[in-house]
Protein backbone atom coordinates (compact mmCIF):
# COMPACT_ATOMS: atom_id res chain seq x y z
CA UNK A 1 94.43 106.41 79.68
CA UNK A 2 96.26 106.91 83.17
CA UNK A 3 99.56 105.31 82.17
CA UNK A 4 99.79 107.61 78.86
CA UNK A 5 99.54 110.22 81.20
CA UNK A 6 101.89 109.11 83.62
CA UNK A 7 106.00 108.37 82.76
CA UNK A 8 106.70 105.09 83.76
CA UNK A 9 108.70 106.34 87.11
CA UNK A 10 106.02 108.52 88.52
CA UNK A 11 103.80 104.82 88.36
CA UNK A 12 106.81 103.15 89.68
CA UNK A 13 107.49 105.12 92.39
CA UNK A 14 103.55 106.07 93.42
CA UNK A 15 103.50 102.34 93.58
CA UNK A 16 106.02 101.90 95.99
CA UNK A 17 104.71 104.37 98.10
CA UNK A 18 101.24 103.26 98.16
CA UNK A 19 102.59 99.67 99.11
CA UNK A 20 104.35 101.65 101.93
CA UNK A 21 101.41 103.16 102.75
CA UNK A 22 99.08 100.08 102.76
CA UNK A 23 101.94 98.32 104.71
CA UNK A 24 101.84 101.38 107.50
CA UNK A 25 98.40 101.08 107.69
CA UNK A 26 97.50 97.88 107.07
CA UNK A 27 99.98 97.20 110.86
CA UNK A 28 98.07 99.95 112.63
CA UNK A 29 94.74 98.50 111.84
CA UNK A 30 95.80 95.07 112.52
CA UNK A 31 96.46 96.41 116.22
CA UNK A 32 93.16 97.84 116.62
CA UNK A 33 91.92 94.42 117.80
CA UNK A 34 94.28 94.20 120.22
CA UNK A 35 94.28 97.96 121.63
CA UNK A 36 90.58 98.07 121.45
CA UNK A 37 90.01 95.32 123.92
CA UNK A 38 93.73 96.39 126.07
CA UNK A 39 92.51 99.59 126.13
CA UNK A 40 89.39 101.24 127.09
CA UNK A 41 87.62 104.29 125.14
CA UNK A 42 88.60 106.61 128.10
CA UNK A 43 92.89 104.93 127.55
CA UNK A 44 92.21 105.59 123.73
CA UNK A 45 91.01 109.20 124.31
CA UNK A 46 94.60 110.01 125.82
CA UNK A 47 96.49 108.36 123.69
CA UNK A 48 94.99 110.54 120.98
CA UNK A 49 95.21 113.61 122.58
CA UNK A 50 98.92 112.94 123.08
CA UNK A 51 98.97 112.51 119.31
CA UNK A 52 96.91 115.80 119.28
CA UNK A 53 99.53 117.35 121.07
CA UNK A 54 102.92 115.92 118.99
CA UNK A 55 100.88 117.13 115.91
CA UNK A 56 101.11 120.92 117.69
CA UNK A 57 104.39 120.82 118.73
CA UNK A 58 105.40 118.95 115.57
CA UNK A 59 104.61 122.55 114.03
CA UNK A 60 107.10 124.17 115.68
CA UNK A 61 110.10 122.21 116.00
CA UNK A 62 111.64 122.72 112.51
CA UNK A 63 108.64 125.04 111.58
CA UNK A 64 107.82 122.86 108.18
CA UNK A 65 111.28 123.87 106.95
CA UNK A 66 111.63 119.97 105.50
CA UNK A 67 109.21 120.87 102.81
CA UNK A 68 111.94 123.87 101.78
CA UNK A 69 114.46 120.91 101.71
CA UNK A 70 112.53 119.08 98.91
CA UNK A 71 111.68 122.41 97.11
CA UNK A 72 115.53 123.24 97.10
CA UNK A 73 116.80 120.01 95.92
CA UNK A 74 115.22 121.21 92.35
CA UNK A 75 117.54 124.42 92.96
CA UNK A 76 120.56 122.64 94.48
CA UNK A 77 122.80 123.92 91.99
CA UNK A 78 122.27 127.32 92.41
CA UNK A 79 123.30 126.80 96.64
CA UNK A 80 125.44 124.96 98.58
CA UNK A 81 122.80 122.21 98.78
CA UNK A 82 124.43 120.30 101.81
CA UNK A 83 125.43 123.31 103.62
CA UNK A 84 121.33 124.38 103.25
CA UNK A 85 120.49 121.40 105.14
CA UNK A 86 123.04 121.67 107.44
CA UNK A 87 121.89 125.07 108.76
CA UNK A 88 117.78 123.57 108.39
CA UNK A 89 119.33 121.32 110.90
CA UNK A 90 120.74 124.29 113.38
CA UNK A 91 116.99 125.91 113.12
CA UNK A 92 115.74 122.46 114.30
CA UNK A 93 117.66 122.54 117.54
CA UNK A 94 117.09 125.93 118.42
CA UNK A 95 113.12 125.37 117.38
CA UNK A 96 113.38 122.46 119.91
CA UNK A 97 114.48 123.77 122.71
CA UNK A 98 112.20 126.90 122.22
CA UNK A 99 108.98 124.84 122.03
CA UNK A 100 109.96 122.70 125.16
CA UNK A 101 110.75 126.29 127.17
CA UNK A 102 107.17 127.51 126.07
CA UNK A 103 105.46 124.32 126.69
CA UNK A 104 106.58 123.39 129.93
CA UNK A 105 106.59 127.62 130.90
CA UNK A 106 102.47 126.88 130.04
CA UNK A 107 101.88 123.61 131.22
CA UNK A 108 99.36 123.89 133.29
CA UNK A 109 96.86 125.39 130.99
CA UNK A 110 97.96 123.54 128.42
CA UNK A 111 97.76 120.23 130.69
CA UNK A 112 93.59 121.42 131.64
CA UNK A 113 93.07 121.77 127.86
CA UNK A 114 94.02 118.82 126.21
CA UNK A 115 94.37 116.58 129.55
CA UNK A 116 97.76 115.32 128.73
CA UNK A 117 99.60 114.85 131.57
CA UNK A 118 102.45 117.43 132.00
CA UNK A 119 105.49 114.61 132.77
CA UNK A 120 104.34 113.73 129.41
CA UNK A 121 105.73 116.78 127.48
CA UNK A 122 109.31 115.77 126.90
CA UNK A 123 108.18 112.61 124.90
CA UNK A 124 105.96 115.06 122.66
CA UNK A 125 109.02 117.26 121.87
CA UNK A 126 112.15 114.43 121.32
CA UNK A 127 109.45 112.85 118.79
CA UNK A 128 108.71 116.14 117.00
CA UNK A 129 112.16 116.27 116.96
CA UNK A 130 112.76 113.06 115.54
CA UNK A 131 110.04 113.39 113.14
CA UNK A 132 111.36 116.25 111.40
CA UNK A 133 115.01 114.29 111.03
CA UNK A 134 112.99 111.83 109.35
CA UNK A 135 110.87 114.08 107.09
CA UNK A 136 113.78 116.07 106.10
CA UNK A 137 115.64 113.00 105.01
CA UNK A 138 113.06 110.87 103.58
CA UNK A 139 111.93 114.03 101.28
CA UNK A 140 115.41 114.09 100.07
CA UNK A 141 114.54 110.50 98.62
CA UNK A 142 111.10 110.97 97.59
CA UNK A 143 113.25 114.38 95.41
CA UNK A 144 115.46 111.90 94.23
CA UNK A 145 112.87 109.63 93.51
CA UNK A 146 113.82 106.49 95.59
CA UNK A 147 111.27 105.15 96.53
CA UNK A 148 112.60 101.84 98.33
CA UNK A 149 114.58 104.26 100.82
CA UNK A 150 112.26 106.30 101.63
CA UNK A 151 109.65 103.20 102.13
CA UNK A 152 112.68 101.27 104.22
CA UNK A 153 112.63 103.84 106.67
CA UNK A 154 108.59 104.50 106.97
CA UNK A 155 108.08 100.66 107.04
CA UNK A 156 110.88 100.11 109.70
CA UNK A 157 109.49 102.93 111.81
CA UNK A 158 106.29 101.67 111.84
CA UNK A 159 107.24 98.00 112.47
CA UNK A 160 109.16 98.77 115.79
CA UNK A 161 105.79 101.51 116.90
CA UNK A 162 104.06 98.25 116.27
CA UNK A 163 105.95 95.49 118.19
CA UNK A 164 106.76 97.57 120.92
CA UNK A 165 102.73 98.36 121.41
CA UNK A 166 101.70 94.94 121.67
CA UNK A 167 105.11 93.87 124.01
CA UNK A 168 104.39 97.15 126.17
CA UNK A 169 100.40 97.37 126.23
CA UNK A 170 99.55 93.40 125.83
CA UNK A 171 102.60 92.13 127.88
CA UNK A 172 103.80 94.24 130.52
CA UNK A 173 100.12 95.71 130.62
CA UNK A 174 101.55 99.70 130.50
CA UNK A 175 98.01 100.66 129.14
CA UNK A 176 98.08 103.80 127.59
CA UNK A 177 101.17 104.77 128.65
CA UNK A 178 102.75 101.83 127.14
CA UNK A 179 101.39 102.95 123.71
CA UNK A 180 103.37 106.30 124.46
CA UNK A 181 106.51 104.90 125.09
CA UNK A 182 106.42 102.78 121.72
CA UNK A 183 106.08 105.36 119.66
CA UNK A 184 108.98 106.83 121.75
CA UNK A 185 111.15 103.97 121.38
CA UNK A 186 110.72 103.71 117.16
CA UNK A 187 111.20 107.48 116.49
CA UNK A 188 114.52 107.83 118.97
CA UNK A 189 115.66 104.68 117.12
CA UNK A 190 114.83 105.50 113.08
CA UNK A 191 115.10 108.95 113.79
CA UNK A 192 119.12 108.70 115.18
CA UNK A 193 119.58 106.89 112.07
CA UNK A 194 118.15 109.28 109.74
CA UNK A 195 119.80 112.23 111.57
CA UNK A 196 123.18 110.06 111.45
CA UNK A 197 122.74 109.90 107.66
CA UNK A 198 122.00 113.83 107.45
CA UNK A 199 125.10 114.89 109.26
CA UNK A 200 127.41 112.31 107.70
CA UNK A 201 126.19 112.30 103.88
CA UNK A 202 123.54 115.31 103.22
CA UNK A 203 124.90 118.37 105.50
CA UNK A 204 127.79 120.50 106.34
CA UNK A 205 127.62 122.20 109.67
CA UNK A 206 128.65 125.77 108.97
CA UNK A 207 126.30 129.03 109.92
CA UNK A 208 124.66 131.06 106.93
CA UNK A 209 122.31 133.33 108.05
CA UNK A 210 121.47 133.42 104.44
CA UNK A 211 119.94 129.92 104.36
CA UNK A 212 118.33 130.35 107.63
CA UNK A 213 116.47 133.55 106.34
CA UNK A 214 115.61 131.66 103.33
CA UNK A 215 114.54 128.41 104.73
CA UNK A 216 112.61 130.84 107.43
CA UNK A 217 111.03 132.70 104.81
CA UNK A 218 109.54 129.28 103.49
CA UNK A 219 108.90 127.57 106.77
CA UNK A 220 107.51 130.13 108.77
CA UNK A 221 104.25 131.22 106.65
CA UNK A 222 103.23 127.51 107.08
CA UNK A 223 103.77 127.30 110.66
CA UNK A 224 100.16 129.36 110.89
CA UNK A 225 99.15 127.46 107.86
CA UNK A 226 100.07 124.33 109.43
CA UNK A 227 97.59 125.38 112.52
CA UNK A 228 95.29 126.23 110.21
CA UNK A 229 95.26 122.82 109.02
CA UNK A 230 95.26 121.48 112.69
CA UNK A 231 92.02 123.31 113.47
CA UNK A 232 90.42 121.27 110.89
CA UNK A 233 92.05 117.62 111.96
CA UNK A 234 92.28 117.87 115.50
CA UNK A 235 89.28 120.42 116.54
CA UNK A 236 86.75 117.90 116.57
CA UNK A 237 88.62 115.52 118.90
CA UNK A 238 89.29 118.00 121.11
CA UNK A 239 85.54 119.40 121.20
CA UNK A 240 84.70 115.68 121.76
CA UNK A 241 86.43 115.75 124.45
CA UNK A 242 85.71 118.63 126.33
CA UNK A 243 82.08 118.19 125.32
CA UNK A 244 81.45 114.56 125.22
CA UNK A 245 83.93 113.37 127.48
CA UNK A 246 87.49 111.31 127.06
CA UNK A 247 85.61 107.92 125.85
CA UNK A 248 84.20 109.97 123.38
CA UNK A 249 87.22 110.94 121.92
CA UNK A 250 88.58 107.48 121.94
CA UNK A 251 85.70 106.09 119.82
CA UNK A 252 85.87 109.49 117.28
CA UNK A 253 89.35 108.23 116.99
CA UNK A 254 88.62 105.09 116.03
CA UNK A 255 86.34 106.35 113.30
CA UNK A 256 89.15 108.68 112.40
CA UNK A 257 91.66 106.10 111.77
CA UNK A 258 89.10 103.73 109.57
CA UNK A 259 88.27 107.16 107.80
CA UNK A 260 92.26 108.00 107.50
CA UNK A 261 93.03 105.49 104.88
CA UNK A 262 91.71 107.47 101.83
CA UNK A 263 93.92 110.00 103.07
CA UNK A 264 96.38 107.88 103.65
CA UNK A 265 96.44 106.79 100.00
CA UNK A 266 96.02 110.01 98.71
CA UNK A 267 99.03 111.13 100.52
CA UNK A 268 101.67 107.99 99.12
CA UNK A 269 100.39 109.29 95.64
CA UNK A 270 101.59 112.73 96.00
CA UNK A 271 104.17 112.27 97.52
CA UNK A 272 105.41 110.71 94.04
CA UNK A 273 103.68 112.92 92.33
CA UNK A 274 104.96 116.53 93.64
CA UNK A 275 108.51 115.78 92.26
CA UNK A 276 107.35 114.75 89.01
CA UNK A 277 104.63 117.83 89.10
CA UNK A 278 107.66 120.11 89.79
CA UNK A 279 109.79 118.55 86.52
CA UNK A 280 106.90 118.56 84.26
CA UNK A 281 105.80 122.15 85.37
CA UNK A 282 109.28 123.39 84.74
CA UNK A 283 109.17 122.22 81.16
CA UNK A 284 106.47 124.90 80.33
CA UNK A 285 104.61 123.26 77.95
CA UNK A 286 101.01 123.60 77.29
CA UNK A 287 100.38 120.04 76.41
CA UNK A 288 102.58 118.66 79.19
CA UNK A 289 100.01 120.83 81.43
CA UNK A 290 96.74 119.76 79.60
CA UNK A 291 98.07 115.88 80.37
CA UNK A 292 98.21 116.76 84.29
CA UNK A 293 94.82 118.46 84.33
CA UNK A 294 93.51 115.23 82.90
CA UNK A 295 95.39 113.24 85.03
CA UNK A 296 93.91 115.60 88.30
CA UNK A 297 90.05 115.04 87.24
CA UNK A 298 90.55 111.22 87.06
CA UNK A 299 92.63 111.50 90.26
CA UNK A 300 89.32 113.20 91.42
CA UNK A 301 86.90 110.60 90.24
CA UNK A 302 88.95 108.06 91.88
CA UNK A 303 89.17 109.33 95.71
CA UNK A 304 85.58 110.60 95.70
CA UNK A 305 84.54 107.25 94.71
CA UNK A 306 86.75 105.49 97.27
CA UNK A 307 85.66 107.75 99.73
CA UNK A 308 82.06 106.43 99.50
CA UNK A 309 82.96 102.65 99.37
CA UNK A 310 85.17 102.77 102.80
CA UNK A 311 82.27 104.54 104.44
CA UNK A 312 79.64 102.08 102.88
CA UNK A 313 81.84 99.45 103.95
CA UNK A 314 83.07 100.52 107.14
CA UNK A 315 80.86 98.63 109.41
CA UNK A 316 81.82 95.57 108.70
CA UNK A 317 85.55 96.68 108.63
CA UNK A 318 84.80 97.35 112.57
CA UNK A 319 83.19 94.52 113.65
CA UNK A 320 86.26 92.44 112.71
CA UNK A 321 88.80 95.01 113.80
CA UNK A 322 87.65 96.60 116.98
CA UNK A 323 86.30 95.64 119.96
CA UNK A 324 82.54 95.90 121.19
CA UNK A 325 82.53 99.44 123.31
CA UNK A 326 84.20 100.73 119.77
CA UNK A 327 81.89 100.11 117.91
CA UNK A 328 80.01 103.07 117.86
CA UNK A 329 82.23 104.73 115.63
CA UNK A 330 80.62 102.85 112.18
CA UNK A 331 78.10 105.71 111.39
CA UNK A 332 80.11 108.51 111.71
CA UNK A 333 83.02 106.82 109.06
CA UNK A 334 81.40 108.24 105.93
CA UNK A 335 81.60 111.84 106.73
CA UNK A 336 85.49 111.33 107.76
CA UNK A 337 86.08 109.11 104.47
CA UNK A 338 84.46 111.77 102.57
CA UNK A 339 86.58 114.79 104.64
CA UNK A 340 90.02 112.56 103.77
CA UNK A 341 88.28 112.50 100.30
CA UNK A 342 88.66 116.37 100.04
CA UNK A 343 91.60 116.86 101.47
CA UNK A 344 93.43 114.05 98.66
CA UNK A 345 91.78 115.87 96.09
CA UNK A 346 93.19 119.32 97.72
CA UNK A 347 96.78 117.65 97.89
CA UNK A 348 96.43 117.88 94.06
CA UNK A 349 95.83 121.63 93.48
CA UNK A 350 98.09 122.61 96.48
CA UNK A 351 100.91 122.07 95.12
CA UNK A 352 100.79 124.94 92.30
CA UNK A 353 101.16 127.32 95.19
CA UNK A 354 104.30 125.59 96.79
CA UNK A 355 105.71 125.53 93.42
CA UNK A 356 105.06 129.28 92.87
CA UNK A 357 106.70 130.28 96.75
CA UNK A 358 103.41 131.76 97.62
CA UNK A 359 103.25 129.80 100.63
CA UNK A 360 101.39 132.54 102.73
CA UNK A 361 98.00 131.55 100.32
CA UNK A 362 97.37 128.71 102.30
CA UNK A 363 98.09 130.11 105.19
CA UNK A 364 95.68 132.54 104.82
CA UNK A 365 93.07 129.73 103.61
CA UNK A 366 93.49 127.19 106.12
CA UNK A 367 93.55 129.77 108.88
CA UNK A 368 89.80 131.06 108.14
CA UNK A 369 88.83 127.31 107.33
CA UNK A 370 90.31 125.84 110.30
CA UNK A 371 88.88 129.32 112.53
CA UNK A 372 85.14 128.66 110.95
CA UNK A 373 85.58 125.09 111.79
CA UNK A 374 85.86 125.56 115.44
CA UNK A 375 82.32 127.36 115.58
CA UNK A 376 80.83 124.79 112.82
CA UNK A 377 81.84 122.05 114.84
CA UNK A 378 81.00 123.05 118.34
CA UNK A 379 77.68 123.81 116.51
CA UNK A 380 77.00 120.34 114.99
CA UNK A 381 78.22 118.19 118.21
CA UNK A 382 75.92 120.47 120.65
CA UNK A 383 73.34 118.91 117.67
CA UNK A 384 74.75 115.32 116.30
CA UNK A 385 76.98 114.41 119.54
CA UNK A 386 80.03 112.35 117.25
CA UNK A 387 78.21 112.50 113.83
CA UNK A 388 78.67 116.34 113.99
CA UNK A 389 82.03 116.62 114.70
CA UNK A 390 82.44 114.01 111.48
CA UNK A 391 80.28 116.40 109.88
CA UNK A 392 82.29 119.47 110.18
CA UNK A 393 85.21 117.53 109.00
CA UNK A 394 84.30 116.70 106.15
CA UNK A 395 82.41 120.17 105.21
CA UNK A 396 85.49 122.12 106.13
CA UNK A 397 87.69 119.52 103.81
CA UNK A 398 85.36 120.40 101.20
CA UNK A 399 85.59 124.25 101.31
CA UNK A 400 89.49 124.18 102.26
CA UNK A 401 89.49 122.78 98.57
CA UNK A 402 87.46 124.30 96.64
CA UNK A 403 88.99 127.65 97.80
CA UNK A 404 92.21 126.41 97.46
CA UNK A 405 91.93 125.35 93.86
CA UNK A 406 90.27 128.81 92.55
CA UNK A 407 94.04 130.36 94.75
CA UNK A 408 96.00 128.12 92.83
CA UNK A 409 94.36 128.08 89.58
CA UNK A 410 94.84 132.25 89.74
CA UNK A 411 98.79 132.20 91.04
CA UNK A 412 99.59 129.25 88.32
CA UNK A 413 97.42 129.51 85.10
CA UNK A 414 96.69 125.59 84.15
CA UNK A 415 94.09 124.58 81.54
CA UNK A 416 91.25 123.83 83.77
CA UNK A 417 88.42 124.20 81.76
CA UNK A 418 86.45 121.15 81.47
CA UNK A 419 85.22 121.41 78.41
CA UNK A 420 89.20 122.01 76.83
CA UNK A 421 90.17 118.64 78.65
CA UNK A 422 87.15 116.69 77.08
CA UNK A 423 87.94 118.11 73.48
CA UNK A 424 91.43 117.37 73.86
CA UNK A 425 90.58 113.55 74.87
CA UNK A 426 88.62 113.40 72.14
CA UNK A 427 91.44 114.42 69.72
C-alpha cells in the first residue's frame, strides 16, 4: 500500500535519511553511558541549558531564512538563485553580530535565568552561526534530493561532537565544559566546510535589497513562530530548573533525549518528504492529492504507535544506557514519546502552510500554544514534580496539531475526509 503511494525516490531518499538519523542518534545514545556516569545530574543540567540557549539564539542568527532557501530552489528560475543565497548569507552576518551585541548587552539577566555562564555566550553564537551554514546548505541537497550529501555532512558532524566528548569529558576530565567545547570544535569544523561550499559553488556576493526583503518577509514571521515552538520544547526544562533544581533538569533531559527519537524519525521522513510534497502539490491533481492524504493517515498510525512502544519500552532502554542517579527519568518517557508523537504527525500538515507563504499561521499558533504552555506546565510540575512537565509536553504537542491541521486544511483545500479516503481504497 505505502510504496504505491510513494515514487520510488521519495522511499529512496526517506531511507537515507532515516539511516542518517538512526546513525545521529544511535552515537548520542551510545554516549549516554559514558556521560551519565562522567557527569553528574547537576553537569547534565548545564549542558542542557547551554543547548537551551543555542536553540534561542539559533532563532536569530539567520532568522529561519534557510527554510526560504529550500522554498526558492522550486522558484530558482524565476531569480538569480545563487545571488539569493548569497545575500541570505549577508543577513546571516549582520543577524550574528546583532544577537551577540544584545546578548552580551543582557547578560546578566539572561546569565540568572538560564544559569549559563556569561564567558559562555560566544560559543552559543559561532555555533548558531555555523548551524545555519549547515542548514542552508544541506537543504539545498535535501531540494535536490541527495540524500548521501546531505547525510555525509550530518553523519560527519555528529561523529567529530562524538569523539571529541569522550576525548574531552572521559580523558582530559573537562566535565561539562568539555561537552561544550565538542560541540564547538565539530560545528567550526563542518560548518567552514559547508560555508566554503556556499561561497564557492551556491552564492554570488552582490547586495539586493530585493532578496533581503524577500527572504525577510519569509524568515522573519517564523522567528516568533520559532519561539513559539521553543516555549513548548524548552519551557519545561527551564521550569525544572528553576523549580526543581539543576539535577532535575539533567534527569528531564535524559528522558527528553530517550523520548526524542520518534521525533527524530519523524523529522528524517519529512525532510524527504517536503520536496516531493512540494512537486506533487504543484501538479494539481486531485488524485495525486487523495494518494498523500492516504499516505498522511498511515504516516499517523505509524508514529502514534511508535510513540507508545518507546515509552513502554523505555525502561529497559535506561537501565542499559544510563547510569544509576539517571534513572529516574523511565516514567516520565511516555508522555515525551507521545509529545514527539504529535509533533511528527504535525510535521505532516505543516507543510501546506509553508507551501502556501502563509508563514505568519504558525506563528500565530505556536505563539498561543507555546504562551499556554508556560502556565500548563508550571501548573503540572507544582503537582507531578518531572511527570508534569512531560505532561504538558505532550498535551501542548497535541493541541499545536490539531489546530494546526484545521489552519492548513482551510489555507490548502486537500481531501481529508475520512470516509472519501476509505472509499477510494476500496476502489
Amino acid at each position: 500500500m505505502v510504496k504505491k503511494i510513494l515514487s520510488s525516490s521519495l522511499l529512496k531518499a526517506s531511507g537515507i535519511y532515516s539511516i542518517t538519523s538512526v546513525i545521529n542518534s544511535a552515537i548520542p545514545f551510545l554516549l549516554l553511558p559514558i556521560l551519565t556516569r562522567y557527569l553528574t545530574p547537576a553537569d547534565y543540567g548545564i549542558v542542557s541549558m547551554f543547548g537551551t540557549l543555542v536553540s534561542i539564539t539559533s532563532v536569530f542568527v539567520g532568522v529561519n531564512i534557510h527554510g526560504a532557501i529550500q522554498r526558492e530552489y522550486f522558484n530558482k528560475e524565476n531569480i538569480d538563485f545563487k545571488q539569493y543565497i548569497g545575500n541570505c548569507l549577508i543577513i546571516l552576518v549582520s543577524t550574528a553580530i546583532a544577537t551577540l551585541t544584545i546578548l552580551y548587552t543582557f547578560r546578566t539577566t539572561i546569565e540568572k535565568f538560564i544559569g549559563v555562564p556569561e564567558n559562555l555566550y560566544w560559543i552559543a553564537i559561532v555555533i548558531s552561526f555555523y548551524s545555519f551554514a549547515i542548514a542552508s546548505l544541506t537543504t539545498i541537497y535535501q531540494a535536490q534530493m541527495d540524500a548521501l550529501r546531505y547525510s555525509l555532512f550530518q553523519i560527519g558532524l555528529t561523529l567529530i561532537n562524538v569523539s571529541m566528548s569522550i576525548l574531552l569529558v572521559v580523558c582530559f576530565k573537562m566535565n561539562y565544559m568539555g561537552r561544550i567545547y565538542a560541540q564547538l570544535t565539530a560545528y567550526f569544523i563542518i560548518g567552514n566546510v559547508a560555508l566554503l561550499i556556499l561561497i564557492l559553488k551556491y552564492s554570488k556576493i552582490k547586495v539586493n535589497f530585493s532578496y533581503i526583503k524577500k527572504a525577510l518577509s519569509f524568515g522573519l514571521p517564523l522567528v516568533p513562530h520559532a519561539l513559539g515552538g521553543m516555549l513548548i520544547t524548552m519551557t519545561g526544562r527551564v521550569i525544572v530548573n528553576t523549580k526543581l533544581g539543576i539535577d532535575q533538569t539533567g534527569i528531564y533531559t535524559v528522558a527528553t533525549q530517550i523520548g526524542s527519537i520518534i521525533g527524530i524519525l519523524a523529522t528524517s521522513f519529512n525532510y524527504a518528504y517536503v520536496p516531493w510534497l512540494y512537486d506533487k502539490l504543484n501538479k494539481k491533481d486531485q488524485s495525486t492529492n487523495l494518494r498523500i492524504v492516504k499516505l498522511t493517515y498511515i504516516c499517523f498510525i505509524i508514529i502514534i504507535i511508535s510513540g507508545l512502544g518507546l515509552g513502554i519500552i523505555s525502561p529497559v532502554i535506561l537501565k542499559i544506557l544510563v547510569g544509576r542517579e539517571f534513572q529516574n527519568a523511565a516514567s516520565i518517557i511516555i508522555w515525551i514519546a507521545l509529545g514527539n508523537s504529535f509533533n511528527g504527525m504535525y510535521y505532516m500538515v505543516t507543510n501546506y502552510i509553508f507551501y502556501s507563504y502563509k508563514t505568519y499561521l504558525l506563528t500565530i499558533i505556536t505563539l498561543i500554544v507555546g504562551l499556554l504552555n508556560i502556565g500548563l506546565t508550571y501548573y503540572l510540575v507544582s503537582i507531578h514534580n518531572l511527570a508534569g512537565a512531560a505532561q504538558s509536553f505532550m498535551i501542548s504537542n497535541a493541541l499545536s496539531f490539531l489546530v494546526t491541521w484545521i489552519v492548513s486544511a482551510s489555507v490548502f483545500k486537500m481531501p481529508w475526509n475520512i470516509r472519501t479516503v476509505i472509499i477510494s481504497h476500496k476502489k
